[in-house]
N, C-alpha and C. Protein backbone atom coordinates (compact mmCIF):
# COMPACT_ATOMS: atom_id res chain seq x y z
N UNK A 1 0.84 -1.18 0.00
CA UNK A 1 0.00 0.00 0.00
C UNK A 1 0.88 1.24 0.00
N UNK A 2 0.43 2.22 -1.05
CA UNK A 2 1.26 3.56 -0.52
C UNK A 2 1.17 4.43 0.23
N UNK A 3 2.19 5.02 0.53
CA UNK A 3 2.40 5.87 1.88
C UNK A 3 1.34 7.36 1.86
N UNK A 4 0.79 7.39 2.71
CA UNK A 4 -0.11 8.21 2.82
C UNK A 4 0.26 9.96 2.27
N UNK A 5 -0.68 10.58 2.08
CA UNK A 5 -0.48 11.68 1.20
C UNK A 5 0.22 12.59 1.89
N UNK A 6 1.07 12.97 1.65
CA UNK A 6 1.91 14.36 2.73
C UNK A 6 1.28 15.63 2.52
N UNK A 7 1.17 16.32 3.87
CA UNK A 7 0.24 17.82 3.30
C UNK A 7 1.30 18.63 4.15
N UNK A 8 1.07 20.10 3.63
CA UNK A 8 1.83 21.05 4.59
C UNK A 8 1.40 20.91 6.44
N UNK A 9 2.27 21.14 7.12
CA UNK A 9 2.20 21.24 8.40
C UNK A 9 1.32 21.74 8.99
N UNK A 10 0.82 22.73 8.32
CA UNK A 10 -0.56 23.89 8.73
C UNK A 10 -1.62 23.37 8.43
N UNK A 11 -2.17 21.92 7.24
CA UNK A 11 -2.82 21.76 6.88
C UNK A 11 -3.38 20.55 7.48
N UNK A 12 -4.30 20.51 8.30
CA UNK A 12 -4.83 19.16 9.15
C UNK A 12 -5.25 18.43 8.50
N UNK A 13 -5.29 17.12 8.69
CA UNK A 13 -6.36 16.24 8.33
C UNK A 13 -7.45 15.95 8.16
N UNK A 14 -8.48 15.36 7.14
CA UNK A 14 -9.59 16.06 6.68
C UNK A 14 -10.36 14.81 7.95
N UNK A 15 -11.21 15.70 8.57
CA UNK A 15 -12.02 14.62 9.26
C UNK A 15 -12.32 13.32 9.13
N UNK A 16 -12.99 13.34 7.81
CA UNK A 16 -14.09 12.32 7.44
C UNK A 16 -12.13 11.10 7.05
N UNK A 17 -11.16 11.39 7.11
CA UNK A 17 -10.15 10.72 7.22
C UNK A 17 -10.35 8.96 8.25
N UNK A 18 -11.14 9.70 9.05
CA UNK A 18 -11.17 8.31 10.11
C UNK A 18 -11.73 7.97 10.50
N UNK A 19 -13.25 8.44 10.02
CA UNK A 19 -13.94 7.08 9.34
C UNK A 19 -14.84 6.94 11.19
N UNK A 20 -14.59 7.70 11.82
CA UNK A 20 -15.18 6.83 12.96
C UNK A 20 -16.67 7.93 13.46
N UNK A 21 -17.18 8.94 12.39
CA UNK A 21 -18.01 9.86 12.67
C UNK A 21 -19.46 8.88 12.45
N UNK A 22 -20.87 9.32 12.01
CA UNK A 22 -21.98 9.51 12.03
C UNK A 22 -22.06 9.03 10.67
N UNK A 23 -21.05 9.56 9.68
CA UNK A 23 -21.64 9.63 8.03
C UNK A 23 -21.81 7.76 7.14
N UNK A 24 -22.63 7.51 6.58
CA UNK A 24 -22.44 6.39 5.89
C UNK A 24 -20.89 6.11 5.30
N UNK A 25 -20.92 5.37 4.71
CA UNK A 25 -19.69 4.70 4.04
C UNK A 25 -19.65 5.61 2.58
N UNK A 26 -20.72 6.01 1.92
CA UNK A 26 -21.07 6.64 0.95
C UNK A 26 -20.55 8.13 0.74
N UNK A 27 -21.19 8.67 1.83
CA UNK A 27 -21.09 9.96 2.17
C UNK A 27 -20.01 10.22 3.01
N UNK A 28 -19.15 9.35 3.52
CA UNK A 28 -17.89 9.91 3.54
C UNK A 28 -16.78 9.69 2.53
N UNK A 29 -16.90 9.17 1.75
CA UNK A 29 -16.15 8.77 0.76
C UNK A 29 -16.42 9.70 -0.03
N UNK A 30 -17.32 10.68 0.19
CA UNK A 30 -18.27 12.04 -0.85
C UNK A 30 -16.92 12.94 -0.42
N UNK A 31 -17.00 12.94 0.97
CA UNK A 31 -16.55 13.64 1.09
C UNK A 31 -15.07 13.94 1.57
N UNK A 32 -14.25 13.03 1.22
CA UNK A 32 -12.96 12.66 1.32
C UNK A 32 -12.51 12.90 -0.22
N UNK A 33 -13.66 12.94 -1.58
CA UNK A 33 -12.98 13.58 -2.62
C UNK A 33 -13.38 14.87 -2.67
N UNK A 34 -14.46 15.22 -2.47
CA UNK A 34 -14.41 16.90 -2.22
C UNK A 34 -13.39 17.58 -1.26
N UNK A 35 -12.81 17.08 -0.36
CA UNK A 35 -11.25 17.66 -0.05
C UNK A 35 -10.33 17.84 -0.72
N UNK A 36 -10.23 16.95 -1.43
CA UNK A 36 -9.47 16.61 -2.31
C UNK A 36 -9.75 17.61 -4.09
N UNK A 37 -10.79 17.51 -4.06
CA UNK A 37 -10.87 18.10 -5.04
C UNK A 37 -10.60 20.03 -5.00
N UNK A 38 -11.08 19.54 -3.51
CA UNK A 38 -10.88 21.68 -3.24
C UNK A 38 -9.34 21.63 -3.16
N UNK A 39 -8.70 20.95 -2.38
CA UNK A 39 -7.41 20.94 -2.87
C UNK A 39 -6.80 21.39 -4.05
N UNK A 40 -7.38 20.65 -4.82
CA UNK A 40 -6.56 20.76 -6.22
C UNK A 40 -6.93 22.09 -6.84
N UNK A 41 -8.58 22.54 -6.57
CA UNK A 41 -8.99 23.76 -6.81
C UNK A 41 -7.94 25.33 -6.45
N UNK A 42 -8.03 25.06 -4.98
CA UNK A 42 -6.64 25.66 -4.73
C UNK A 42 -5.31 26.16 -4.98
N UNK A 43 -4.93 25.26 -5.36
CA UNK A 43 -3.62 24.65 -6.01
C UNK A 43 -3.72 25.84 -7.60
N UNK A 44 -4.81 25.53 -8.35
CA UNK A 44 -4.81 25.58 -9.65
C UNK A 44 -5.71 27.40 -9.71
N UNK A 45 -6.29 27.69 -8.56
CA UNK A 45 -6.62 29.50 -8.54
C UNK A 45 -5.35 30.06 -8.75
N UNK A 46 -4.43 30.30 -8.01
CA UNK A 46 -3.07 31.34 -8.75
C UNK A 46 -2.64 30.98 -9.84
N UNK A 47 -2.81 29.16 -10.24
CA UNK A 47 -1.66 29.35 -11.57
C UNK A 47 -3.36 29.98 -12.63
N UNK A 48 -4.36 30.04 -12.72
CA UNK A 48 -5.32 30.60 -13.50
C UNK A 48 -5.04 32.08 -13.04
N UNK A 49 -4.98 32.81 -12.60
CA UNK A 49 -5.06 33.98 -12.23
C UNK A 49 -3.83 34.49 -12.81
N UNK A 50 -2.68 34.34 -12.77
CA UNK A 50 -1.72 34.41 -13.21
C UNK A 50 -1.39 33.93 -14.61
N UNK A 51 -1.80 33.05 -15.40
CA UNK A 51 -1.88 32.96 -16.64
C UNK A 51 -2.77 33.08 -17.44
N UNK A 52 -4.33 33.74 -16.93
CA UNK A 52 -5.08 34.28 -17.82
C UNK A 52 -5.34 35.31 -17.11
N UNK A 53 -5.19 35.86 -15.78
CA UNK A 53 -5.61 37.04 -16.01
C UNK A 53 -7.32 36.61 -15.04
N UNK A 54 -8.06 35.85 -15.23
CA UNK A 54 -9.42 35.79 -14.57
C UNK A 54 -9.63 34.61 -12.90
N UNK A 55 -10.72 34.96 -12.30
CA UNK A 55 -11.51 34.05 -11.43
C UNK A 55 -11.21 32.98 -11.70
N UNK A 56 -11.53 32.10 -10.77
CA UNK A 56 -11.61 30.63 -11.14
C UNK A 56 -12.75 30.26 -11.67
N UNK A 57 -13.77 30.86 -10.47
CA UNK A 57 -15.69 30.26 -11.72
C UNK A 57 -15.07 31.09 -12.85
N UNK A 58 -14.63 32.15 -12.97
CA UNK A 58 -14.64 32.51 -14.73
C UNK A 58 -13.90 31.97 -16.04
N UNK A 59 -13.02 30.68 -14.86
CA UNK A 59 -12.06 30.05 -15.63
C UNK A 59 -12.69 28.69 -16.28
N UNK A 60 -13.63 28.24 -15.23
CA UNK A 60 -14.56 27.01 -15.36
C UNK A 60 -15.52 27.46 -16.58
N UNK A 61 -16.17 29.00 -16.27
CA UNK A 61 -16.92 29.68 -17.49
C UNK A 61 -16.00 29.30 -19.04
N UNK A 62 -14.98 29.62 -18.63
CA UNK A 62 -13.86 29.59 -20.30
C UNK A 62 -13.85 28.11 -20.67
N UNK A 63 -13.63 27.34 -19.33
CA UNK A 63 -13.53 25.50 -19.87
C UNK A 63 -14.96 24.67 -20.43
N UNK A 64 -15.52 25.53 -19.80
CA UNK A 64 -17.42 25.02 -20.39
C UNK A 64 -17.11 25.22 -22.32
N UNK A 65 -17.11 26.79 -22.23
CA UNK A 65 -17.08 27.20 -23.51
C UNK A 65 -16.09 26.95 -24.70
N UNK A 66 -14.97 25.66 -24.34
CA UNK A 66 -14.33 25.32 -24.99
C UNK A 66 -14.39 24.37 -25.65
N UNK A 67 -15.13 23.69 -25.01
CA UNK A 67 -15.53 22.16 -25.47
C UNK A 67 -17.11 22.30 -25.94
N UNK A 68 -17.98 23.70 -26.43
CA UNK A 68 -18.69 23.86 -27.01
C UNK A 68 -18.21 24.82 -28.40
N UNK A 69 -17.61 24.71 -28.94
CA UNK A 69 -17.17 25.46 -30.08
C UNK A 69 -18.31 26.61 -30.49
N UNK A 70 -19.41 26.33 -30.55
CA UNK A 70 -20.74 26.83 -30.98
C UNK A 70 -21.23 28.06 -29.88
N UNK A 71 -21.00 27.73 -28.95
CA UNK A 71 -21.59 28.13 -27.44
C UNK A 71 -22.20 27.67 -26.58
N UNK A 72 -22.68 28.54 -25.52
CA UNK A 72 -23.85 28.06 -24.48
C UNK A 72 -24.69 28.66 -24.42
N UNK A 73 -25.84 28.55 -24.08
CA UNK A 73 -27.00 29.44 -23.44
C UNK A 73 -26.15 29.50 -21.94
N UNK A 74 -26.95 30.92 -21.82
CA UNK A 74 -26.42 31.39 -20.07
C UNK A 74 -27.32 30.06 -18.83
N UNK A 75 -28.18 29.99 -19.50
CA UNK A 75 -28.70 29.31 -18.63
C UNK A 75 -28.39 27.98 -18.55
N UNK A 76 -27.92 27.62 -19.47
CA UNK A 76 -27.24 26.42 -19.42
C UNK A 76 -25.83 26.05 -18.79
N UNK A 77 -25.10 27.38 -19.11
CA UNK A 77 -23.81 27.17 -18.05
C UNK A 77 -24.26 27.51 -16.56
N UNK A 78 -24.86 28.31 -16.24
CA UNK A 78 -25.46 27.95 -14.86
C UNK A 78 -25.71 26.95 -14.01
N UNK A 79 -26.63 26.17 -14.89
CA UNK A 79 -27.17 24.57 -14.43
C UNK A 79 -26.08 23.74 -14.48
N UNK A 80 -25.05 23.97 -15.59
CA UNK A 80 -23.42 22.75 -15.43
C UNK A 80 -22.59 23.37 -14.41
N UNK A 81 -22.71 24.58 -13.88
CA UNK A 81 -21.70 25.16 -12.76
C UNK A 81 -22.54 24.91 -11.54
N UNK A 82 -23.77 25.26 -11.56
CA UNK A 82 -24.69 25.24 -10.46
C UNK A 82 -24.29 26.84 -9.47
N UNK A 83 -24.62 27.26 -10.37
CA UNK A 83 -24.18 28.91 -9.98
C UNK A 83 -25.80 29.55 -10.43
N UNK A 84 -25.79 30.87 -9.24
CA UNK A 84 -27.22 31.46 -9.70
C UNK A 84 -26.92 32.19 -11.24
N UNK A 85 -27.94 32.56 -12.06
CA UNK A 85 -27.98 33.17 -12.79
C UNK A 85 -27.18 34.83 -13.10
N UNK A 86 -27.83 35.36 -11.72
CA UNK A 86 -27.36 36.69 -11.35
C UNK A 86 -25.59 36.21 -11.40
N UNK A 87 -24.83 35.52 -10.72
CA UNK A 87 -23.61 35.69 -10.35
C UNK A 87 -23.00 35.30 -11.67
N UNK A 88 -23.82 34.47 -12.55
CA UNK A 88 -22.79 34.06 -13.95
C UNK A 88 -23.50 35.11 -14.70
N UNK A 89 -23.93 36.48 -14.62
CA UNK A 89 -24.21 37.61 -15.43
C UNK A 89 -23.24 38.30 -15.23
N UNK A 90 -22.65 38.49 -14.29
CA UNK A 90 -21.63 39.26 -13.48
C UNK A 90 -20.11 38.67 -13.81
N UNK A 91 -20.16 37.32 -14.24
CA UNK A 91 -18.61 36.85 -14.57
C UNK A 91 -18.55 37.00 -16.15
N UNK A 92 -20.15 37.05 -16.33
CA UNK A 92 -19.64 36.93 -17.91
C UNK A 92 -19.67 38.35 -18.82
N UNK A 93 -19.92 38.93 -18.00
CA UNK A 93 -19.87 40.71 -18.27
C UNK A 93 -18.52 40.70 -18.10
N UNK A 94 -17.72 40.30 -16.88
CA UNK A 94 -15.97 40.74 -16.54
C UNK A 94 -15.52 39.83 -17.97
N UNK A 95 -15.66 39.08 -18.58
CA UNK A 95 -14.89 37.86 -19.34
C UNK A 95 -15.60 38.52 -20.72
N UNK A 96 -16.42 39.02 -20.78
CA UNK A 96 -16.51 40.06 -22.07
C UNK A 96 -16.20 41.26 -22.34
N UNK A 97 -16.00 42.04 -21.13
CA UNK A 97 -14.96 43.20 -20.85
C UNK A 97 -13.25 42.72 -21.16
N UNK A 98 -13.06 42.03 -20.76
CA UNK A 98 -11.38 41.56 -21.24
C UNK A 98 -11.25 41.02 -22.18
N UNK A 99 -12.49 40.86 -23.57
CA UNK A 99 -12.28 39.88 -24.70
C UNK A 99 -11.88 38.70 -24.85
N UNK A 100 -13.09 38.46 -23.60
CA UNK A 100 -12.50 36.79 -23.98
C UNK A 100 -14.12 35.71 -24.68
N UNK A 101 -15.06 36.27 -24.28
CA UNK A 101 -16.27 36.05 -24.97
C UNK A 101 -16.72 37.19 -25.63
N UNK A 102 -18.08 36.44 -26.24
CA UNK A 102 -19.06 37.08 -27.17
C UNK A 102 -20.32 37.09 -26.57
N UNK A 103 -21.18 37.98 -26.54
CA UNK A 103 -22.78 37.38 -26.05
C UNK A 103 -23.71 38.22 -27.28
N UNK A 104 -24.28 37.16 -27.79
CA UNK A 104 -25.61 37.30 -28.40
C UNK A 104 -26.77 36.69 -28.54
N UNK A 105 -27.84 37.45 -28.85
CA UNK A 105 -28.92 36.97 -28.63
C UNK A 105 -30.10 35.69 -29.40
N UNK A 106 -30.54 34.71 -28.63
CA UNK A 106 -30.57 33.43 -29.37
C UNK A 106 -31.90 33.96 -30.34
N UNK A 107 -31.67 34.02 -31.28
CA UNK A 107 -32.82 33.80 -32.68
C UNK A 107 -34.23 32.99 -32.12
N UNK A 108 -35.34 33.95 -31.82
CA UNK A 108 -36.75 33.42 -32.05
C UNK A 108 -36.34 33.06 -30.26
N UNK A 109 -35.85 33.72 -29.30
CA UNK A 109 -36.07 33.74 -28.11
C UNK A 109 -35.74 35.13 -27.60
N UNK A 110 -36.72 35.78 -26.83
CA UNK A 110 -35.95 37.06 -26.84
C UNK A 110 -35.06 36.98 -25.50
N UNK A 111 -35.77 36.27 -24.75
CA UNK A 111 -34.79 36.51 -23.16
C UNK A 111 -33.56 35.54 -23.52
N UNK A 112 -33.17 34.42 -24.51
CA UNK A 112 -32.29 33.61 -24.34
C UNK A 112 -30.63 34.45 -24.86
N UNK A 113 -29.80 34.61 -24.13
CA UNK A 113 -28.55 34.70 -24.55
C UNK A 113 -27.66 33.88 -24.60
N UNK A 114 -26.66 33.96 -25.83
CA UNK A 114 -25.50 32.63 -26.40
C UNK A 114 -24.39 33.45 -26.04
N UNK A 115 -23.24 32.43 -25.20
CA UNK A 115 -21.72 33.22 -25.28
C UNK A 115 -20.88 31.95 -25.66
N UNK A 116 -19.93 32.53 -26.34
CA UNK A 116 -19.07 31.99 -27.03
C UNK A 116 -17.72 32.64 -26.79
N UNK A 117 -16.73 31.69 -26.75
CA UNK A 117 -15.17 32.58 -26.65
C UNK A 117 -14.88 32.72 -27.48
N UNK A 118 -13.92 33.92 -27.70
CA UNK A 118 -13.52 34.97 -28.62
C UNK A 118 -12.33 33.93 -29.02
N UNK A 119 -11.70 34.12 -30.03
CA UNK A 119 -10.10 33.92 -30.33
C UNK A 119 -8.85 33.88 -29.85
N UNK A 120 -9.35 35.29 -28.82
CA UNK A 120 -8.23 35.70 -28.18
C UNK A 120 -8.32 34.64 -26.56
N UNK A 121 -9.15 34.21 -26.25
CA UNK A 121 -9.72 33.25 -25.31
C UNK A 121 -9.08 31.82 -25.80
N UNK A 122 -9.70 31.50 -26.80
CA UNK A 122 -9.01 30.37 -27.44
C UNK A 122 -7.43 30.36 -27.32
N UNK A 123 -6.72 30.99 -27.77
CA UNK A 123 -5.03 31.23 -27.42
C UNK A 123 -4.69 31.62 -26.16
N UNK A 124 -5.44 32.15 -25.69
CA UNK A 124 -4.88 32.04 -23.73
C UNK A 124 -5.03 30.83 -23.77
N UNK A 125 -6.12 30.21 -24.04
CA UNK A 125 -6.47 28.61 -23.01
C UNK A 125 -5.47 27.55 -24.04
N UNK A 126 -4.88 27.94 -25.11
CA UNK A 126 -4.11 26.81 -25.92
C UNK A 126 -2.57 27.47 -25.23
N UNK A 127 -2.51 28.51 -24.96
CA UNK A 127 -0.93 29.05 -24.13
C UNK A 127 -0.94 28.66 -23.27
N UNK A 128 -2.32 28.60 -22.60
CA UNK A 128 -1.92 28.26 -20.62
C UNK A 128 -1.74 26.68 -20.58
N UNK A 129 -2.53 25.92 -21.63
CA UNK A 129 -3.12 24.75 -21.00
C UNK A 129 -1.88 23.35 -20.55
N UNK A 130 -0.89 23.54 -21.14
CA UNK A 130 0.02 22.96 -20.24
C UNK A 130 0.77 22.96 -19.25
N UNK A 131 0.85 24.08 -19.11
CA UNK A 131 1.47 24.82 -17.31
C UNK A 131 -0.33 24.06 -16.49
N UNK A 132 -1.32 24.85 -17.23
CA UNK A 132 -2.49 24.35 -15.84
C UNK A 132 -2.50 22.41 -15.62
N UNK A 133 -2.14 21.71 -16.49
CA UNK A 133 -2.75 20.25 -16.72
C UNK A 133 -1.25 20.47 -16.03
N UNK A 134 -0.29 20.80 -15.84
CA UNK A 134 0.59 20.41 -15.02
C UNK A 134 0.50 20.41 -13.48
N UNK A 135 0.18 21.35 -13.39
CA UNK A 135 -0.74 22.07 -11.73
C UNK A 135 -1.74 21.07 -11.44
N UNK A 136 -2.66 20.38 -12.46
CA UNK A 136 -3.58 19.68 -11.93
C UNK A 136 -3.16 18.00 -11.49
N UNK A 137 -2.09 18.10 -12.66
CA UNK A 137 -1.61 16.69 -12.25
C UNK A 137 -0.59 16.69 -11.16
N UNK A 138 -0.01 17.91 -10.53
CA UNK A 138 0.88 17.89 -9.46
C UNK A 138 -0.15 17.54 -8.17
N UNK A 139 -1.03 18.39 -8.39
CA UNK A 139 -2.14 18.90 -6.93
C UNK A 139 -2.77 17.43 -6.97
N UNK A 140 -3.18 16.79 -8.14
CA UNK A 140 -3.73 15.27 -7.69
C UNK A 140 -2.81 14.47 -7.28
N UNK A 141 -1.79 14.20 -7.76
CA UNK A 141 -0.56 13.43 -6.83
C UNK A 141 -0.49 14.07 -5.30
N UNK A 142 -0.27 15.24 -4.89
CA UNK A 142 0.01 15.32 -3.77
C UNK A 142 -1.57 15.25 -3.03
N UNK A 143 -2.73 15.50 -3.48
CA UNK A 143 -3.72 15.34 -2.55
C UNK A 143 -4.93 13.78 -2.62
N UNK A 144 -4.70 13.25 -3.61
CA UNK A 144 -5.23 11.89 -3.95
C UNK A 144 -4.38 10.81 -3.36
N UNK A 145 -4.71 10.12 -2.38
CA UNK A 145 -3.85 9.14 -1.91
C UNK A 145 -4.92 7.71 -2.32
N UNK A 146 -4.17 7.11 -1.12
CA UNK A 146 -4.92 5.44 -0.80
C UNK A 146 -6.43 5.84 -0.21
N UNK A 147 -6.62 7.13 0.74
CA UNK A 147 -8.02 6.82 1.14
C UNK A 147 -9.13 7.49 0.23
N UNK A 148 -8.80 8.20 -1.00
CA UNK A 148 -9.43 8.76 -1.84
C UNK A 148 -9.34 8.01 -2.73
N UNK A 149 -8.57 6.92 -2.86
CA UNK A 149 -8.95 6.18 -4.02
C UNK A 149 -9.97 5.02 -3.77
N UNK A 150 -9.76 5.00 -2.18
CA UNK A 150 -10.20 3.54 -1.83
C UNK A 150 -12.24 3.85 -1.42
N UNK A 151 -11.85 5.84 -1.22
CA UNK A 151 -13.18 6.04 -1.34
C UNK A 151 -14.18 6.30 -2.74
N UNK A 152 -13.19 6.86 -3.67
CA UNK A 152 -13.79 6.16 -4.96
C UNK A 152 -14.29 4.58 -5.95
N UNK A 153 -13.49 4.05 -5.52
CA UNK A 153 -14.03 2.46 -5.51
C UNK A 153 -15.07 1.97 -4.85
N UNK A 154 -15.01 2.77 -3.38
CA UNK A 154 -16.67 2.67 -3.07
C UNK A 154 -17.74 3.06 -3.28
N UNK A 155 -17.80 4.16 -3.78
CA UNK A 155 -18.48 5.03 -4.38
C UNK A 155 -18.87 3.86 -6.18
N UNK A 156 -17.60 3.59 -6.22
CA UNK A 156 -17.99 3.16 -8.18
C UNK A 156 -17.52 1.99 -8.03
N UNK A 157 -17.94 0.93 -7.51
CA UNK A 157 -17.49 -0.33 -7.37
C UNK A 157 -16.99 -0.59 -9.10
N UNK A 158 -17.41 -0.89 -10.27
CA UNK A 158 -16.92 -1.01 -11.32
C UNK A 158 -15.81 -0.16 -11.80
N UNK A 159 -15.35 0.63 -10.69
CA UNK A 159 -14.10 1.73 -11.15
C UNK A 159 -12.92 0.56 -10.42
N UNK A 160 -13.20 0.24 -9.56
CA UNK A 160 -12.48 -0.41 -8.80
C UNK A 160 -11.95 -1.84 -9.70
N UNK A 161 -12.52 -2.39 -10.50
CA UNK A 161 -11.84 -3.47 -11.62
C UNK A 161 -11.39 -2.86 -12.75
N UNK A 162 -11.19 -1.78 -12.92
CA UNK A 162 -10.67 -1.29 -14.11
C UNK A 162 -9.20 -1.62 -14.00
N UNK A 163 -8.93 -2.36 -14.97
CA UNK A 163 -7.44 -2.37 -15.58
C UNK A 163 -6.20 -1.44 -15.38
N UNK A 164 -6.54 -0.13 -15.73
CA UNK A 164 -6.15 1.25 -15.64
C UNK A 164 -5.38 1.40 -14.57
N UNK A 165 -7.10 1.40 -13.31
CA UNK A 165 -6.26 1.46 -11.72
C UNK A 165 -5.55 0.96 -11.31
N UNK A 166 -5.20 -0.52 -11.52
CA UNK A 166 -4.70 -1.29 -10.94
C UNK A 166 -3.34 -1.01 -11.32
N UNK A 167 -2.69 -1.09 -12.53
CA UNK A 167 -1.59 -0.61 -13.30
C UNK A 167 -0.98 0.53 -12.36
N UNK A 168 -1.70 1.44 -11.65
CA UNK A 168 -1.18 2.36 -11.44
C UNK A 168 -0.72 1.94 -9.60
């Protein structure tokens, strides 16, 4: 088995670590990757801030809109972020102020609006994107150990026979 995940000195141990609280087997295993995942969130806010320039929800706003070439409805990136409406009006006003989207209005809807990234969006996110996939793959090595994996297997019992994992 490998040696458990090393964290900075300042940084305690995540509760749901030991297993001896109130929560199901389910729901702590929920929440032993949401540590983990804010972790990595963490980790990956300065190197975004620093190589594009924006927020992190406004960075998640740019990763939605990349893998839609076409666009989104606003309301649709809302419901995939799970952000109110009002607050992704407000990121996507700052992210169209710095040219990095477009917003126009959807044909034969009048309230519906489409945003799409600009060009200049596209080449930040093709400049940054190997410094960030580096950051993400550092921050998952140092914050994904044995009990986050062993709580994802419970969570996805069929993750747990994958070939893949085991290899690793």
């Amino acid at each position: 088995m490998a040696d458990p995940v090393e964290r900075p000195a300042d940084q305690p141990e995540c509760p749901s670590m030991q297993g001896a609280g109130l929560l199901p087997p389910e729901l702590r295993a929920w929440m032993l990757l949401l540590a983990a995942t804010g972790a990595v969130e963490q980790e990956l806010r300065a190197v975004v801030k620093g190589n594009l320039d924006v927020s992190h929800d406004e960075f998640l706003v740019l990763c939605l809109l990349a893998e839609e070439p076409a666009g989104l409805r606003m309301t649709r990136i809302a419901e995939l972020l799970g952000r109110p409406k009002t607050r992704l009006t407000y990121q996507i006003a700052c992210l169209q102020h710095a040219g990095l989207v477009t917003r126009q209005s959807v044909c034969g809807d009048k309230r519906g609006v489409e945003v799409a990234l600009t060009e200049k969006a596209r080449r930040l996110l093709k400049e940054a994107s190997e410094t960030l996939s580096e950051t993400v793959k550092r921050a998952l090595t140092q914050f994904v150990g044995p009990a986050q994996r062993e709580a994802m297997c419970a969570l996805l019992p069929d993750l747990a026979a994958s070939p893949d994992l085991e290899a690793n």
